[in-house]
C-alpha atoms as a PDB file:
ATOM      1  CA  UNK A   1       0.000   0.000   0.000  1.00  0.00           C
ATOM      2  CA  UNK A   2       2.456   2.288   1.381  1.00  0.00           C
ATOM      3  CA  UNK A   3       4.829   1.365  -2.017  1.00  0.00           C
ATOM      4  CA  UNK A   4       2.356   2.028  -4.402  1.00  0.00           C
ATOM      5  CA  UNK A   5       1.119   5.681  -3.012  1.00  0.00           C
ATOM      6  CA  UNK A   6       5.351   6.151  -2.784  1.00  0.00           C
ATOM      7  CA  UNK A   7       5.507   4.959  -6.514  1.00  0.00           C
ATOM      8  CA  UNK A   8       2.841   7.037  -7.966  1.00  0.00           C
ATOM      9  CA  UNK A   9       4.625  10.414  -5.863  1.00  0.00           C
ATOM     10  CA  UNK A  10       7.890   9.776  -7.660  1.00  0.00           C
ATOM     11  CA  UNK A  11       5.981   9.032 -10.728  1.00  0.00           C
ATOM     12  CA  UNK A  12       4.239  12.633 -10.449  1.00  0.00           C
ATOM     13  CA  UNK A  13       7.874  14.551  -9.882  1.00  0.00           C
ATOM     14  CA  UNK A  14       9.076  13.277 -13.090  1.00  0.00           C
ATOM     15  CA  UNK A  15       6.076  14.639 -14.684  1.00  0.00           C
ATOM     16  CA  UNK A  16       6.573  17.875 -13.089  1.00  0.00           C
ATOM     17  CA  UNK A  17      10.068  18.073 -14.182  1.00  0.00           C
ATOM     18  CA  UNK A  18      10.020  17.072 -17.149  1.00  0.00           C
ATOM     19  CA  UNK A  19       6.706  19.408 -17.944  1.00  0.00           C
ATOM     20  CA  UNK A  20       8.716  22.325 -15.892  1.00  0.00           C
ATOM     21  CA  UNK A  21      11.825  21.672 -19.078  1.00  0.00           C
ATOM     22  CA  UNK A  22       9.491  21.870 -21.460  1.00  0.00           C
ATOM     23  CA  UNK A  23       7.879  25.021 -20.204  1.00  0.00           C
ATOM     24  CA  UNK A  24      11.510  26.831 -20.102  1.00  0.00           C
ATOM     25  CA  UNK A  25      12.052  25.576 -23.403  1.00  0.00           C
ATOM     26  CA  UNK A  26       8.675  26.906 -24.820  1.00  0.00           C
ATOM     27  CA  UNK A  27       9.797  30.153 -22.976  1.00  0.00           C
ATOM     28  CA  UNK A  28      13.037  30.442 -24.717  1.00  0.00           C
ATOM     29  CA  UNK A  29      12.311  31.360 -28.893  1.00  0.00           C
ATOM     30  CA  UNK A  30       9.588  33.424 -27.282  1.00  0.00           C
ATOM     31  CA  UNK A  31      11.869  35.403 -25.013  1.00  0.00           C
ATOM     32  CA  UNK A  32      14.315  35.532 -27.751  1.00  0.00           C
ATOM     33  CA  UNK A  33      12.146  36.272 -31.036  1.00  0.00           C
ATOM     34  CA  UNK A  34       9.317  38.560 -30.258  1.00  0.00           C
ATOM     35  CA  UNK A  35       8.481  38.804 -33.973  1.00  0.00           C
ATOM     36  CA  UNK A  36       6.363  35.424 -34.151  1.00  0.00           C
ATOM     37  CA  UNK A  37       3.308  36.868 -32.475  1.00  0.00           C
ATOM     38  CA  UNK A  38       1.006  39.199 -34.839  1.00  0.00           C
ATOM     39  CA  UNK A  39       0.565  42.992 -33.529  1.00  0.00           C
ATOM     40  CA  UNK A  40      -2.879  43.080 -32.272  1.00  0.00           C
ATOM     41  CA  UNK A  41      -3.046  46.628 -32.430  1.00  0.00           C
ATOM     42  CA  UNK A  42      -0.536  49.923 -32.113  1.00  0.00           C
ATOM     43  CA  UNK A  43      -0.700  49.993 -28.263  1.00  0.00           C
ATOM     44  CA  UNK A  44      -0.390  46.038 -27.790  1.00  0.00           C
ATOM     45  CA  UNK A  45       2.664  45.082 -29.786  1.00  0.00           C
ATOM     46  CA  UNK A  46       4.190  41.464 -30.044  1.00  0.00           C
ATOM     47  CA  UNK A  47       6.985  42.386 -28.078  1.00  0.00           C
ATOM     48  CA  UNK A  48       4.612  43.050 -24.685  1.00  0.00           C
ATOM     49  CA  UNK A  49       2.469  40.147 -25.457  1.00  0.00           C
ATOM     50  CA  UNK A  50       5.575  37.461 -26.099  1.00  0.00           C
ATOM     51  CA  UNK A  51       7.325  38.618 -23.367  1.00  0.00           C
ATOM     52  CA  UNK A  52       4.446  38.234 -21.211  1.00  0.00           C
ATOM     53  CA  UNK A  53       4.087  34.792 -22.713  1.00  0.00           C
ATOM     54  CA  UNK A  54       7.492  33.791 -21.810  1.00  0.00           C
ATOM     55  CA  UNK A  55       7.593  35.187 -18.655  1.00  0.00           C
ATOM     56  CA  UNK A  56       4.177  32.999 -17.687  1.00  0.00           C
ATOM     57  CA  UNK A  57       5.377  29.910 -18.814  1.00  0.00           C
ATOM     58  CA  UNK A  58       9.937  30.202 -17.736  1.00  0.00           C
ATOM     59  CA  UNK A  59       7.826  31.073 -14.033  1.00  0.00           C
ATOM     60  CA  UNK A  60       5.512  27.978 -14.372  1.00  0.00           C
ATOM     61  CA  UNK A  61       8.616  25.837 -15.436  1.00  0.00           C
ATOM     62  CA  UNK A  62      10.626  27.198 -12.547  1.00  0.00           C
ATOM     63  CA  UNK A  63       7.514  26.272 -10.348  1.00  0.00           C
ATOM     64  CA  UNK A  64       7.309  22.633 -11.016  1.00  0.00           C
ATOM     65  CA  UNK A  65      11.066  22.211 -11.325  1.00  0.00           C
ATOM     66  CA  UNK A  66      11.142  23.677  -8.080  1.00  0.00           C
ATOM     67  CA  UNK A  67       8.199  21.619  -6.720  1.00  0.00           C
ATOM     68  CA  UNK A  68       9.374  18.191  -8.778  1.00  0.00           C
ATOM     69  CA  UNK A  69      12.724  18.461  -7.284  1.00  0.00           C
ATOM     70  CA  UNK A  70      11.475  19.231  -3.841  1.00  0.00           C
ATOM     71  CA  UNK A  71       9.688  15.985  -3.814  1.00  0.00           C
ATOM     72  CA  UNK A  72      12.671  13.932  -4.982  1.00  0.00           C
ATOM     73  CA  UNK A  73      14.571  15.357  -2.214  1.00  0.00           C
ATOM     74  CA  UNK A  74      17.349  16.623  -4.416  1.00  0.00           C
END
């Protein structure tokens, strides 16, 4: 009983670190080319909204890296 729940915990940190990777490497061509997001209008250009985009998800990646290695007690 006790192995299972302690199988399906370290199953659920790999997840999160391995989805926290992904998220900083999402967060990297949008950090570093604004251009791929259309202007939505004059005020609102794709540099504010892709750096907003980046900065969501390289915080959500640090967040479950954070959280996935804190469970793996590394």
């Amino acid at each position: 009983m006790i192995s299972q729940t302690w199988e399906k915990m370290k199953k659920s940190s790999r997840y999160m670190i391995v989805t926290g990777i992904v998220f900083l490497i999402i967060s990297l061509p949008t950090f570093l080319d604004y251009n791929m997001f259309p202007t939505i209008n004059s005020n609102i250009g794709p540099h504010q909204l892709s750096s907003w985009i980046s900065f969501f998800f390289s915080f959500v990646g640090f967040v479950l890296l954070v959280v996935g290695f804190g469970e793996e007690d590394i």
